[in-house]
C-alpha atoms as a PDB file:
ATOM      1  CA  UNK A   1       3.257  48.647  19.907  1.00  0.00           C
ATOM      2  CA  UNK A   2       2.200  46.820  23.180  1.00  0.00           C
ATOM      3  CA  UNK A   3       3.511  43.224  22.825  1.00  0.00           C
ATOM      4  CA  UNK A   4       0.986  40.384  24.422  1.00  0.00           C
ATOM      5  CA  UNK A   5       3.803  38.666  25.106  1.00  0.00           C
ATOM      6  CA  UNK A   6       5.789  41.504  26.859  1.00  0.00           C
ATOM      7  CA  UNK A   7       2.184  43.923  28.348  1.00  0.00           C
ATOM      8  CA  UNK A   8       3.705  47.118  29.611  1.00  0.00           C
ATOM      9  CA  UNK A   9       3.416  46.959  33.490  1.00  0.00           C
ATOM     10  CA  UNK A  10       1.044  49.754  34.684  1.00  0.00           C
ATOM     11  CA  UNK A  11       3.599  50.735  37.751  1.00  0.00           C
ATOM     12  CA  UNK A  12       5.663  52.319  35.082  1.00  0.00           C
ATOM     13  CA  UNK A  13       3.609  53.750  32.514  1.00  0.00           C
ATOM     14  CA  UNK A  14       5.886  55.769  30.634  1.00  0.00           C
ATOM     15  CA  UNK A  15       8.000  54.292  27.557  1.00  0.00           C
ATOM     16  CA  UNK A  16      10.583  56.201  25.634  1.00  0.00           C
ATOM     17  CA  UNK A  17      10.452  55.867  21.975  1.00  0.00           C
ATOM     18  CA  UNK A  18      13.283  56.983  19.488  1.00  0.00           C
ATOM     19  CA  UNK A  19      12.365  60.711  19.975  1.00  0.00           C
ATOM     20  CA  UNK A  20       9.797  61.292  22.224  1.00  0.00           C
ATOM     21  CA  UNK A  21       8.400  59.947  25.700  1.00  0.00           C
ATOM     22  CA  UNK A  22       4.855  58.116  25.158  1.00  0.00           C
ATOM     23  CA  UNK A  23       2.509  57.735  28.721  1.00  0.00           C
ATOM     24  CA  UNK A  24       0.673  54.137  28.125  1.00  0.00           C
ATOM     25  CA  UNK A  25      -2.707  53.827  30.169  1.00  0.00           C
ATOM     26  CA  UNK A  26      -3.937  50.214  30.677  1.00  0.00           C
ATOM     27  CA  UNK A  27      -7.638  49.437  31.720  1.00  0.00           C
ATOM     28  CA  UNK A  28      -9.497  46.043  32.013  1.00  0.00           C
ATOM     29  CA  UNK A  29     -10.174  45.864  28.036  1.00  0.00           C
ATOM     30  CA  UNK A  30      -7.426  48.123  26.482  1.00  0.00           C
ATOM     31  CA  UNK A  31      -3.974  49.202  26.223  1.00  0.00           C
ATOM     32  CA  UNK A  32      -3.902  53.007  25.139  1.00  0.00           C
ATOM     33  CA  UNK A  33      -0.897  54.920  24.031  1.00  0.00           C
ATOM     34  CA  UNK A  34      -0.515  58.653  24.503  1.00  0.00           C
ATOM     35  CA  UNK A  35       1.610  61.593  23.165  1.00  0.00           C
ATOM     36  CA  UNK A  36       1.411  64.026  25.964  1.00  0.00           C
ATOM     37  CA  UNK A  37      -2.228  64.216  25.776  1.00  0.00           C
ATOM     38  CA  UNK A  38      -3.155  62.978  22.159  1.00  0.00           C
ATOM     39  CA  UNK A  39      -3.764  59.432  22.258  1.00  0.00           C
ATOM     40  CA  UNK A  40      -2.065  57.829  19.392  1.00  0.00           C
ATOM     41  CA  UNK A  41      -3.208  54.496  19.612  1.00  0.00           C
ATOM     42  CA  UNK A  42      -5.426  52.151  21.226  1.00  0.00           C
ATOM     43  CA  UNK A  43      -5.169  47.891  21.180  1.00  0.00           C
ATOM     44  CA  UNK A  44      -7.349  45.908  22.664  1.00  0.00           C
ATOM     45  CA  UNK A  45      -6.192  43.544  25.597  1.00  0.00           C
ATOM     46  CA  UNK A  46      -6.597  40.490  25.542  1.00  0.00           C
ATOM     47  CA  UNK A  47      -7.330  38.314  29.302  1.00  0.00           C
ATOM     48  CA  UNK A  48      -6.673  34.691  28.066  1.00  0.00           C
ATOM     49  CA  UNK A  49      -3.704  33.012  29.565  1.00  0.00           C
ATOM     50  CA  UNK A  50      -3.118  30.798  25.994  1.00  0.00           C
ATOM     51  CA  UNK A  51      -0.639  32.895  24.550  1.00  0.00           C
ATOM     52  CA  UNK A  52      -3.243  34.421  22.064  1.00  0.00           C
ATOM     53  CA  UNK A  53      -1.922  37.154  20.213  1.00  0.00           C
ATOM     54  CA  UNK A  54      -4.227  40.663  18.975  1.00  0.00           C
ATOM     55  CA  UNK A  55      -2.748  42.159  16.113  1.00  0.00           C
ATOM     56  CA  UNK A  56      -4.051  45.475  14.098  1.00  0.00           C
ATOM     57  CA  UNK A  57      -2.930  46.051  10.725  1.00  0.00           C
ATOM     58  CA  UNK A  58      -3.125  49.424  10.972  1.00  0.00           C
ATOM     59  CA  UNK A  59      -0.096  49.415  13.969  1.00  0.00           C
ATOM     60  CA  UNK A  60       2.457  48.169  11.900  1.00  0.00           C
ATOM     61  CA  UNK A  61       4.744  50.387   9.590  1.00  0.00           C
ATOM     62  CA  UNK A  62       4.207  49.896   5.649  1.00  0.00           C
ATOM     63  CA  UNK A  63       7.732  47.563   5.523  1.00  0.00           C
ATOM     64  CA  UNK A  64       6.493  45.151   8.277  1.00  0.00           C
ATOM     65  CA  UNK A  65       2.395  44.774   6.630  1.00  0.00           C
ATOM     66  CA  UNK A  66       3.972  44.570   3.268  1.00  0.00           C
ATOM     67  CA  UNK A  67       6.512  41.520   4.775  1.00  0.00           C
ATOM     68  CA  UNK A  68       3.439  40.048   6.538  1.00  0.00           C
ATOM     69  CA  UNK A  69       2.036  39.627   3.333  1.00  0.00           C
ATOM     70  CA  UNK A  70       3.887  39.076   0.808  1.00  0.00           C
ATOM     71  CA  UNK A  71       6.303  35.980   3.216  1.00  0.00           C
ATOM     72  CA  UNK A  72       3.138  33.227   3.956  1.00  0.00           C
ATOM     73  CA  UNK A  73       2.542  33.371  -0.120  1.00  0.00           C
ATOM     74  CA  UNK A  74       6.052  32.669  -0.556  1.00  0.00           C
ATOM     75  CA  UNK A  75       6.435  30.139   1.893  1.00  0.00           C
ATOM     76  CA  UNK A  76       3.152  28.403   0.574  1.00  0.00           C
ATOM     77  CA  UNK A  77       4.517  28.481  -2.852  1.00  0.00           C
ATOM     78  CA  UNK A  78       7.881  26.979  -1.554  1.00  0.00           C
ATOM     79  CA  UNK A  79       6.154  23.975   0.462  1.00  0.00           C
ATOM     80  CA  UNK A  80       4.046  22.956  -2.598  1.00  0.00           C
ATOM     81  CA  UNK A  81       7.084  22.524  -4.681  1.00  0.00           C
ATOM     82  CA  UNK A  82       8.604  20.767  -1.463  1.00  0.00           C
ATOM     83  CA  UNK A  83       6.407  18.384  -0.570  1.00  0.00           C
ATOM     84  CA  UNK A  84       1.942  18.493  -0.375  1.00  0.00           C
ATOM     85  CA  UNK A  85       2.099  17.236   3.282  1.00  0.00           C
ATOM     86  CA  UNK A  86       4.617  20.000   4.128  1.00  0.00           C
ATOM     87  CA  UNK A  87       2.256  22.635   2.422  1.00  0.00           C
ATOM     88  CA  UNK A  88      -1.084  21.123   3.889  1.00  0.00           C
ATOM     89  CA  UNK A  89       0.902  21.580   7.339  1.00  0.00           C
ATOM     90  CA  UNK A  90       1.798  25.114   6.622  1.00  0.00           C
ATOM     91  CA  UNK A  91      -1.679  26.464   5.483  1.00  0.00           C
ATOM     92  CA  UNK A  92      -2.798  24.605   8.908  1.00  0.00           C
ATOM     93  CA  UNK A  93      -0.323  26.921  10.931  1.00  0.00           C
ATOM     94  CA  UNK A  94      -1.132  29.939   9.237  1.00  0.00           C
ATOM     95  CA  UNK A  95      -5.033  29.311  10.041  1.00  0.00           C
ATOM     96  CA  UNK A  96      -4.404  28.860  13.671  1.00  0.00           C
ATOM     97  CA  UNK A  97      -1.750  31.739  13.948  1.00  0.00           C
ATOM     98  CA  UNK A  98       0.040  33.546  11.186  1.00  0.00           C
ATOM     99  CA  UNK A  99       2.542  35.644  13.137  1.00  0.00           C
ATOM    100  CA  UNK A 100       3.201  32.744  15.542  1.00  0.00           C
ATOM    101  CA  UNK A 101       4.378  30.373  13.220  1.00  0.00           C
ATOM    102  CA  UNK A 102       5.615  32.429   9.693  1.00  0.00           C
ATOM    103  CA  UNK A 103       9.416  31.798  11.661  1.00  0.00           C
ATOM    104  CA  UNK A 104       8.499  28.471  12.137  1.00  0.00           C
ATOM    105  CA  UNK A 105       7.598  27.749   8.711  1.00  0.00           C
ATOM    106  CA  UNK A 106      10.661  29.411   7.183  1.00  0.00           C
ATOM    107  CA  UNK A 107      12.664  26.974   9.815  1.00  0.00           C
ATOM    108  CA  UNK A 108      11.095  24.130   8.164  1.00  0.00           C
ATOM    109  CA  UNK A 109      11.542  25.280   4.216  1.00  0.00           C
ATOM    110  CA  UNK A 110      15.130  26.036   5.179  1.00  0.00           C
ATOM    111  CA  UNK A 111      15.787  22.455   6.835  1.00  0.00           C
ATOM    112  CA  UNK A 112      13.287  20.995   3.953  1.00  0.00           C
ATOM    113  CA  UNK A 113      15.865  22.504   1.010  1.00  0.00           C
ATOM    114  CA  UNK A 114      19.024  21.745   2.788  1.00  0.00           C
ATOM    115  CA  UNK A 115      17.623  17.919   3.256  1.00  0.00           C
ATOM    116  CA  UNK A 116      17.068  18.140  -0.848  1.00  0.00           C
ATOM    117  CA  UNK A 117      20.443  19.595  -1.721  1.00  0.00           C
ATOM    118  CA  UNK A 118      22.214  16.380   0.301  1.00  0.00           C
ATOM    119  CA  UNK A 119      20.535  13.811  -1.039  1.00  0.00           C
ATOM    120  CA  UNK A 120      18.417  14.770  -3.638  1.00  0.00           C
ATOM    121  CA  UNK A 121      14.738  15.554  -4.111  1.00  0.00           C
ATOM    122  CA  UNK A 122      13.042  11.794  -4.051  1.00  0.00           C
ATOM    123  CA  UNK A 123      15.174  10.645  -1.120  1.00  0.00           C
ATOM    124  CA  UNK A 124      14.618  13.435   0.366  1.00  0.00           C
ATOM    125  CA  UNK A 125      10.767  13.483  -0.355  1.00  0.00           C
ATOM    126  CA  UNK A 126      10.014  10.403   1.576  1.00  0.00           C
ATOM    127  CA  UNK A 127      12.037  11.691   4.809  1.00  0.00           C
ATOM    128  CA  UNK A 128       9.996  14.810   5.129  1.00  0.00           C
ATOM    129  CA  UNK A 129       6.752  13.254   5.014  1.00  0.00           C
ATOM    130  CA  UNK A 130       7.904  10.763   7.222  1.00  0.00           C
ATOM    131  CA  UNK A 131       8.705  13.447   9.436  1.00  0.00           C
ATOM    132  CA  UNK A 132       5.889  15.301   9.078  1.00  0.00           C
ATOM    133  CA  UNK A 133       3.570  12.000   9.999  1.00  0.00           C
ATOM    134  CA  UNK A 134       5.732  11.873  13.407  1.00  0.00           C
ATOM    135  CA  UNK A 135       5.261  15.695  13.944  1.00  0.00           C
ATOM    136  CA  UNK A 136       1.417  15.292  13.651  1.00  0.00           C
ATOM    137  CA  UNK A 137       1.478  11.801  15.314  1.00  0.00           C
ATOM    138  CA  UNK A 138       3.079  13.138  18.755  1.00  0.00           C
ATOM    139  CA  UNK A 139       0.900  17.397  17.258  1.00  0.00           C
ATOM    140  CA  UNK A 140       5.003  18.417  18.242  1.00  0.00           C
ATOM    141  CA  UNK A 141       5.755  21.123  15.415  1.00  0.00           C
ATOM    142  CA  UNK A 142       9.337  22.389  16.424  1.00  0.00           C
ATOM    143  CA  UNK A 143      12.189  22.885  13.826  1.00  0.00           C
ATOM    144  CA  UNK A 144      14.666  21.405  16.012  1.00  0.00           C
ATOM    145  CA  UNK A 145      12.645  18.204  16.102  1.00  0.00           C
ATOM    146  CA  UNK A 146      12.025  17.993  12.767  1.00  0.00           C
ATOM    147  CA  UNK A 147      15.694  18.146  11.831  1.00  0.00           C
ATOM    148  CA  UNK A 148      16.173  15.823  14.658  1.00  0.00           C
ATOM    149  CA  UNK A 149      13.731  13.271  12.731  1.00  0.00           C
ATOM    150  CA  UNK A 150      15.385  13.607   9.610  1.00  0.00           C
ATOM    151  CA  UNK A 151      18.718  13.715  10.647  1.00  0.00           C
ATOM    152  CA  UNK A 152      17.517  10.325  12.221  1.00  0.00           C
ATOM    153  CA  UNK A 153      15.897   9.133   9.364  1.00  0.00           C
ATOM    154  CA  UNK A 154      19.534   9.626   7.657  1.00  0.00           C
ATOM    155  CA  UNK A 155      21.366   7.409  10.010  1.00  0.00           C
ATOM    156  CA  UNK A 156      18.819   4.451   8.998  1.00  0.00           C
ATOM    157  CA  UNK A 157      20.452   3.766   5.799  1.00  0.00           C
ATOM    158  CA  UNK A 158      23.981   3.244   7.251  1.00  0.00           C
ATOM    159  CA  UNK A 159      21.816   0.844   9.957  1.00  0.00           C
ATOM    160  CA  UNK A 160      23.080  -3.126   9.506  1.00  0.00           C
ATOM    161  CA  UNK A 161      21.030  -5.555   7.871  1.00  0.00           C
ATOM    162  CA  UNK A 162      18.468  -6.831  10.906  1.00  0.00           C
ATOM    163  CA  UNK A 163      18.019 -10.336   8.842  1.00  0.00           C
ATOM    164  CA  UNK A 164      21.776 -10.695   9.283  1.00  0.00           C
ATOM    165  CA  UNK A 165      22.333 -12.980  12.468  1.00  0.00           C
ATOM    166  CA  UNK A 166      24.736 -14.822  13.711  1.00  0.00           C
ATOM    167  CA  UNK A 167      24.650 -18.580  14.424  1.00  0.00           C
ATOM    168  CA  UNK A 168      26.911 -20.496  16.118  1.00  0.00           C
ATOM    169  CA  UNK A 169      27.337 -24.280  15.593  1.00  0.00           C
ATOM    170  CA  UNK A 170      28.082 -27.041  18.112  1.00  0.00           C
ATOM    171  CA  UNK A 171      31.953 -27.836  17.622  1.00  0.00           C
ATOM    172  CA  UNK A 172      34.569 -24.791  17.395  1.00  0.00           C
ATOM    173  CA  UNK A 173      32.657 -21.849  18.904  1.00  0.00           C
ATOM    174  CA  UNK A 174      35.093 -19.498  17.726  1.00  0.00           C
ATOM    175  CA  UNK A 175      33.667 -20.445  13.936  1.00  0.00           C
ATOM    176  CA  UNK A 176      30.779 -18.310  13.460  1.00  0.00           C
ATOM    177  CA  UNK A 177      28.093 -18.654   9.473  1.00  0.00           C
ATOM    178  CA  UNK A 178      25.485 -16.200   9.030  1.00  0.00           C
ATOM    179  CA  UNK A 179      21.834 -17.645   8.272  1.00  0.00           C
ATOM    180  CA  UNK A 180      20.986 -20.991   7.955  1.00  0.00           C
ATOM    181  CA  UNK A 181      23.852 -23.347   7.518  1.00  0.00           C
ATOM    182  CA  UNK A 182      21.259 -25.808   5.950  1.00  0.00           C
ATOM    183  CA  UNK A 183      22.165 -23.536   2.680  1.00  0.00           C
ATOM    184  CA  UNK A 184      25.742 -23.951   2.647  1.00  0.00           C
ATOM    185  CA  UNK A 185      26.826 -27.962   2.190  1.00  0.00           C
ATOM    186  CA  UNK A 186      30.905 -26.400   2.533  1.00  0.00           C
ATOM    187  CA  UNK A 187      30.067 -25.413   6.096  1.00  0.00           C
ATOM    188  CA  UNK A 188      27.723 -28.219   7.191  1.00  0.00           C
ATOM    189  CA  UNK A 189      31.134 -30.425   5.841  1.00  0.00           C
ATOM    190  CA  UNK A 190      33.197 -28.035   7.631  1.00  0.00           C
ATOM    191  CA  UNK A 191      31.489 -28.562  11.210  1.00  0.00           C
ATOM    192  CA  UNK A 192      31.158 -32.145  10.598  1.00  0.00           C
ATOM    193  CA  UNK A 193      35.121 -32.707  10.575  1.00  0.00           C
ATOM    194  CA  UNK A 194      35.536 -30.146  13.636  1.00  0.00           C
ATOM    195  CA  UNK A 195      33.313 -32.527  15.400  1.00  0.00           C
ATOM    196  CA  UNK A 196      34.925 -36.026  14.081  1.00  0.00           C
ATOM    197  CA  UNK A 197      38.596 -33.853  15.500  1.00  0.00           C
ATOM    198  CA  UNK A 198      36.945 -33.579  18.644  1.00  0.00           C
ATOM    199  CA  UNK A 199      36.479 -37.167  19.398  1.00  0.00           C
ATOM    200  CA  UNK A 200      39.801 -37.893  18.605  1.00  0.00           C
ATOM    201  CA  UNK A 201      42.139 -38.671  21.306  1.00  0.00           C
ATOM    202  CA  UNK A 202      45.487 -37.309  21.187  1.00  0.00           C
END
């Protein structure tokens, strides 16, 4: 079947299939497909430079409609158990193109279920929507930058404290206390008699 993404070039209208040598005529509208001289299909053309795809049931063989339907159910069953932002997004994609984005969506379900199998299904919950949120924030829906996002999400747990600073005191600057020395009377006592050595002369 003519491809929208791949249109057979009219300077070289004849395509070999498995057994036999097919003659393909293409006119403003449509791309027809001959047998010698029994036309065995026709598909309209489409003229939009948007990557919009025309599909015909009828084209494909009984193993590829039967996958074509029975895969988006599946996947839409899988992303409700997943996660309701992660099947909102999928019934979204499917609207706007089914073919274009069924690979997509299995990319995310696979990503989605290896995410829950490391660290389990509520950790794992709140990084997928989180990533999600991004995805429609920046309307970027890519698997690779979805794992990206919750591969980044991961390394946030290991990230240090950011109320943890580091004060130095006037008197030894090699001695450094974390938060407010006020809190600690041992430290305050501790400075106080570096400073006293100080003024000693020796």
């Amino acid at each position: 079947m003519p491809s929208e993404s791949c249109p057979p070039s009219s300077r070289n209208p004849v395509r070999h299939g498995p057994a036999h040598a097919l003659r393909i005529k293409i006119t403003e509208n449509h791309i027809e497909i001959f047998l010698n001289l029994e036309r065995l299909a026709i598909h309209p053309r489409s003229r939009h430079r948007n990557g919009k795809r025309i599909f015909i049931d009828a084209h494909f063989p009984p193993a590829s409609q039967a996958y074509y339907e029975a895969t988006p159910q599946k996947l839409l069953s899988q992303s409700r158990f997943i996660h309701p932002d992660l099947n909102e997004l999928f019934v979204e994609l499917f609207n706007a193109d089914l073919f274009g984005h069924l690979r997509r969506c299995q990319g995310f379900v696979r990503s989605c279920t290896k995410e829950i199998n490391t660290a389990g299904h509520e950790v794992a919950r709140g990084r997928i929507a989180a990533a999600i949120a991004i995805m429609r924030r920046y309307n970027k829906f890519r698997v690779p930058y979805f794992q990206a996002l919750l591969a980044q999400a991961r390394k946030q747990i290991h990230a240090p404290d950011s109320d943890r600073q580091i004060v130095r005191r006037p008197g030894n600057p090699m001695l450094r206390y974390v938060g407010d020395i006020d809190q600690h009377p041992d430290r305050s006592a501790a400075i106080a008699s570096t400073l006293h050595q100080e003024k000693l002369k020796l």
